[in-house]
C-alpha atoms as a PDB file:
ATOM      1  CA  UNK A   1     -26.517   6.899 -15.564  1.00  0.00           C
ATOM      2  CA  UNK A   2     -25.619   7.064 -12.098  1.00  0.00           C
ATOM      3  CA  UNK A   3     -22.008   8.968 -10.842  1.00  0.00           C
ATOM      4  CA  UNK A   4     -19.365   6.221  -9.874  1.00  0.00           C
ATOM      5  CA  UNK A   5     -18.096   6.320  -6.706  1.00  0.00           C
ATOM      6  CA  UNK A   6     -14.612   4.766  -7.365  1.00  0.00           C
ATOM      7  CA  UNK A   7     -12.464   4.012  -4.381  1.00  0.00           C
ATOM      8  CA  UNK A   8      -8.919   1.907  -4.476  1.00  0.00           C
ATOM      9  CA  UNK A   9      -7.636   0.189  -1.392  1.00  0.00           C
ATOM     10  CA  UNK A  10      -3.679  -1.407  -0.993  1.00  0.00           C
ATOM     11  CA  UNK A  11      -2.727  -3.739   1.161  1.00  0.00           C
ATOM     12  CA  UNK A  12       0.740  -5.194   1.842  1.00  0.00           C
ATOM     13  CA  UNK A  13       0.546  -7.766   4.373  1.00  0.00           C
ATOM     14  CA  UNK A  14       3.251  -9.047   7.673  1.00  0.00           C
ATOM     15  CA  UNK A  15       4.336 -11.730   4.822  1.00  0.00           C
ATOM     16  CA  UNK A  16       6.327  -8.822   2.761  1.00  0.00           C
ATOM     17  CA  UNK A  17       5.466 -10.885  -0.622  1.00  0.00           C
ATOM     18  CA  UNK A  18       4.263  -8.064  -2.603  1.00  0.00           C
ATOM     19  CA  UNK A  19       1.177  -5.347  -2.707  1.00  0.00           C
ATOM     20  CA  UNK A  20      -2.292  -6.424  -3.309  1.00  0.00           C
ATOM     21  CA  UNK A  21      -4.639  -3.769  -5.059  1.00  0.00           C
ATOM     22  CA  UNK A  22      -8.355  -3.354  -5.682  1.00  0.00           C
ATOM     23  CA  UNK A  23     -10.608  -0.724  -7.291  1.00  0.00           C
ATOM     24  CA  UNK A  24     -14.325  -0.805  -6.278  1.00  0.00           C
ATOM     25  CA  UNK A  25     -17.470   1.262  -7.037  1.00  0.00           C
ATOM     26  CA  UNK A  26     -19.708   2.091  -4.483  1.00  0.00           C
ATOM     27  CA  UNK A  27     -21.945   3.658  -6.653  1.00  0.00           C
ATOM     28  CA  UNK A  28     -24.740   0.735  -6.392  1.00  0.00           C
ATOM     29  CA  UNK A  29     -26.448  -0.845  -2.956  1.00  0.00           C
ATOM     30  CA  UNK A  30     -23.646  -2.961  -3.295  1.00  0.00           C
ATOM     31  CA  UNK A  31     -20.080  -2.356  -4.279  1.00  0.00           C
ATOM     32  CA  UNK A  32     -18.393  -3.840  -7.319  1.00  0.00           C
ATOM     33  CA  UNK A  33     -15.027  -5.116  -7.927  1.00  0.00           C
ATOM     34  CA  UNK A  34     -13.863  -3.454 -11.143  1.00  0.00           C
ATOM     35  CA  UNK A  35     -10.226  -4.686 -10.531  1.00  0.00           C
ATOM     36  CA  UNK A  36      -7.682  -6.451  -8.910  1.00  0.00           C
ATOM     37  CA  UNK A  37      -3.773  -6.698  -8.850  1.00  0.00           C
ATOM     38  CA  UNK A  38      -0.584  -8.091  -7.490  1.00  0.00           C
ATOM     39  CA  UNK A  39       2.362  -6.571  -7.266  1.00  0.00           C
ATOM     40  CA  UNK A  40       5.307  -8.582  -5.666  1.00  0.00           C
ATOM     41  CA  UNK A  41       8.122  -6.784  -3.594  1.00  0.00           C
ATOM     42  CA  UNK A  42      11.901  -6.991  -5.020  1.00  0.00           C
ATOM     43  CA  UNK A  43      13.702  -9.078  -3.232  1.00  0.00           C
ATOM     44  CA  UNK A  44      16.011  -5.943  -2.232  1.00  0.00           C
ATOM     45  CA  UNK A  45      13.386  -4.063  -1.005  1.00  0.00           C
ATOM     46  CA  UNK A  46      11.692  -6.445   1.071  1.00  0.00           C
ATOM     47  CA  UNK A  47      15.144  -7.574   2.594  1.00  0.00           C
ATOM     48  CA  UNK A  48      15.250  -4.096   3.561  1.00  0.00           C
ATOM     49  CA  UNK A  49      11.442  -4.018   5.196  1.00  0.00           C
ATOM     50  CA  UNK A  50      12.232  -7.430   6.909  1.00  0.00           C
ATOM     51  CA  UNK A  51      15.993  -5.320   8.461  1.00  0.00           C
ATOM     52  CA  UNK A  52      13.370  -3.104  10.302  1.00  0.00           C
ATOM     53  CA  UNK A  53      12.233  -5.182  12.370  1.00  0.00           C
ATOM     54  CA  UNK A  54      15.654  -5.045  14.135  1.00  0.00           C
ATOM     55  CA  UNK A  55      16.763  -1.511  15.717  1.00  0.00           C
ATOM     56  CA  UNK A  56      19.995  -0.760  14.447  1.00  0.00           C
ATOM     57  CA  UNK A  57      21.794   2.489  14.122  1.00  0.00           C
ATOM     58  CA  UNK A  58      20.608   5.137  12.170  1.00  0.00           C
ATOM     59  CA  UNK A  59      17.706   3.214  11.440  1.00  0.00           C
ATOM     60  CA  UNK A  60      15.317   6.904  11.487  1.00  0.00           C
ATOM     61  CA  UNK A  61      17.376   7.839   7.643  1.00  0.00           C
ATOM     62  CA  UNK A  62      16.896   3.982   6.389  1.00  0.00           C
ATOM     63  CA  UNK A  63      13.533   3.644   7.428  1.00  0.00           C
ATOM     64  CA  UNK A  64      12.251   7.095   5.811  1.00  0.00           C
ATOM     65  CA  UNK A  65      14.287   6.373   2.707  1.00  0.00           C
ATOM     66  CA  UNK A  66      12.858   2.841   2.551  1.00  0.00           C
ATOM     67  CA  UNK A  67       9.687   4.027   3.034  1.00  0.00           C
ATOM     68  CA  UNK A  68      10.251   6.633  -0.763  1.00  0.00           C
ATOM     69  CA  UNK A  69      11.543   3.401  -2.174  1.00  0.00           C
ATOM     70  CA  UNK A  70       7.486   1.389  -0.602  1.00  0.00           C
ATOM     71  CA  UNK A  71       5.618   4.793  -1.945  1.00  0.00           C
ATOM     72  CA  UNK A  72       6.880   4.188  -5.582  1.00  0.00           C
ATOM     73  CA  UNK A  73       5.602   0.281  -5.143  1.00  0.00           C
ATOM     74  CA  UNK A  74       2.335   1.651  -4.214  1.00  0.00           C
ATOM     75  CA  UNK A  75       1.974   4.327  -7.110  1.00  0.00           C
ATOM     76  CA  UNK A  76       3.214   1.639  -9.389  1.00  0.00           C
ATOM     77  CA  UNK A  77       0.331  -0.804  -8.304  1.00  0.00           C
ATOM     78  CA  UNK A  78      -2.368   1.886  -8.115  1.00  0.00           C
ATOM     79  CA  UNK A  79      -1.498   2.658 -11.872  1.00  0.00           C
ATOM     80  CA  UNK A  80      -1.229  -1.286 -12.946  1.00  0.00           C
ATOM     81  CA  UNK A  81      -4.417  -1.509 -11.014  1.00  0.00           C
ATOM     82  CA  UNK A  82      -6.020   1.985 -12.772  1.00  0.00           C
ATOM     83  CA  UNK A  83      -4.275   0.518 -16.247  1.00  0.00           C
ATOM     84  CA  UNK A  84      -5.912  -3.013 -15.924  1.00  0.00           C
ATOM     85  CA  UNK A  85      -9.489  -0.896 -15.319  1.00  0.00           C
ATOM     86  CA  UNK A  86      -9.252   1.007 -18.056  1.00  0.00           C
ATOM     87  CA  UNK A  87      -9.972   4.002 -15.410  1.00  0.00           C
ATOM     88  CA  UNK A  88      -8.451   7.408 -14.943  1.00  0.00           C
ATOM     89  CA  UNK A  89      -6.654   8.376 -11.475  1.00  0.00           C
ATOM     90  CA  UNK A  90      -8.847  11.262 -11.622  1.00  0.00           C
ATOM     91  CA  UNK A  91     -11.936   8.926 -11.257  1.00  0.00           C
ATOM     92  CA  UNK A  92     -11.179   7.732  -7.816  1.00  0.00           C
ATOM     93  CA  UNK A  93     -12.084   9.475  -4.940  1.00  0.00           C
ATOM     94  CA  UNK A  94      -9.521   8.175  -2.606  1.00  0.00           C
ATOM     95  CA  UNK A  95      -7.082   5.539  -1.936  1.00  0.00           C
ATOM     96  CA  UNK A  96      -6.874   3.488   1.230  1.00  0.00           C
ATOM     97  CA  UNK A  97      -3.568   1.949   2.383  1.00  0.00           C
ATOM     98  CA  UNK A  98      -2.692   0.391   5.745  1.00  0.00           C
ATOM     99  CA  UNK A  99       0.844   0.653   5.224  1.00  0.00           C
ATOM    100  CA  UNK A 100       3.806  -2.197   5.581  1.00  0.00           C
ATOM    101  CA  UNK A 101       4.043  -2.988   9.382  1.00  0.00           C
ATOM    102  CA  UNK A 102       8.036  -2.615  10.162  1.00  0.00           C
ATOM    103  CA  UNK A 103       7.959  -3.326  13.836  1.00  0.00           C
ATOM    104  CA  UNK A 104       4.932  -4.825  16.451  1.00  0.00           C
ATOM    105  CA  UNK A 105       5.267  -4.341  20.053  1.00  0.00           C
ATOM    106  CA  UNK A 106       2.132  -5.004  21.454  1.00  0.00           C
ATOM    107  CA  UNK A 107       4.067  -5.403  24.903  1.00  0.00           C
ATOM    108  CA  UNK A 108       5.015  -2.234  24.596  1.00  0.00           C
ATOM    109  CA  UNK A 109       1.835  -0.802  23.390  1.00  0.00           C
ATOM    110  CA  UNK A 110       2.602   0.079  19.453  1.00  0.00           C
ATOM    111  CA  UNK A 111       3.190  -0.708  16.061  1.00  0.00           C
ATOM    112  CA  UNK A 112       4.753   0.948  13.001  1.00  0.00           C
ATOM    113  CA  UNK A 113       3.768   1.056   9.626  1.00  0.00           C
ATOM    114  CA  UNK A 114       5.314   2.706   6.846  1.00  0.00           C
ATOM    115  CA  UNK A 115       3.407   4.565   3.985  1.00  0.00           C
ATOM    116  CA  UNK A 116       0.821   5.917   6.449  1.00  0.00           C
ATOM    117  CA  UNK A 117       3.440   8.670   7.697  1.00  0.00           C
ATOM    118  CA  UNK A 118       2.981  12.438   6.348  1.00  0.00           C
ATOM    119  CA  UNK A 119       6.343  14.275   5.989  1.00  0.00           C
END
């Protein structure tokens, strides 16, 4: 039997309806979806995403406390996702996640997306 190569991905889209989850194995020549789950936003929490796309003042503590309250969305998927799979976390190798875009400026040469940071 040949060693699974288990690999989740999130993605939470400009839309800010909810998280989308996969788990695939890229064990084979071609990689399998073993699962696949949705996870809408509360309404609180994506009014909060959407009042990011605004500067306003002391918008540095809300977005870094906003982006605690997206982490725990995340986790929560991952382990409906993991649940749904019957799979342990310690089976997957590594999770992907683009992160919730707050703010484009392509005129001004950026973008920021929360739950990619590192504090």
């Amino acid at each position: 039997m040949s060693k699974t190569e288990l690999y989740a991905g999130i993605m939470s889209g400009t839309s800010l309806d909810g998280i989308d989850a996969v788990l695939l194995d890229f064990s084979g020549s071609t990689p399998v979806l073993l699962a696949k789950h949705y996870q809408a936003y509360p309404e609180a929490l994506k009014d909060s995403l959407l009042e990011l796309h605004i500067p306003t003042q002391n918008e540095l503590h809300l977005t870094l406390l906003i982006a605690n309250e997206l982490a725990h969305e995340y986790a929560t998927a991952i382990h409906s996702l993991l649940l749904a799979a019957n799979v342990k976390a310690n089976q997957v190798r590594a999770i992907g996640c683009h992160g919730q875009t707050i703010r484009h400026r392509p005129e001004s040469g950026y973008t920021v997306q929360l739950g990619t940071e590192h504090y």
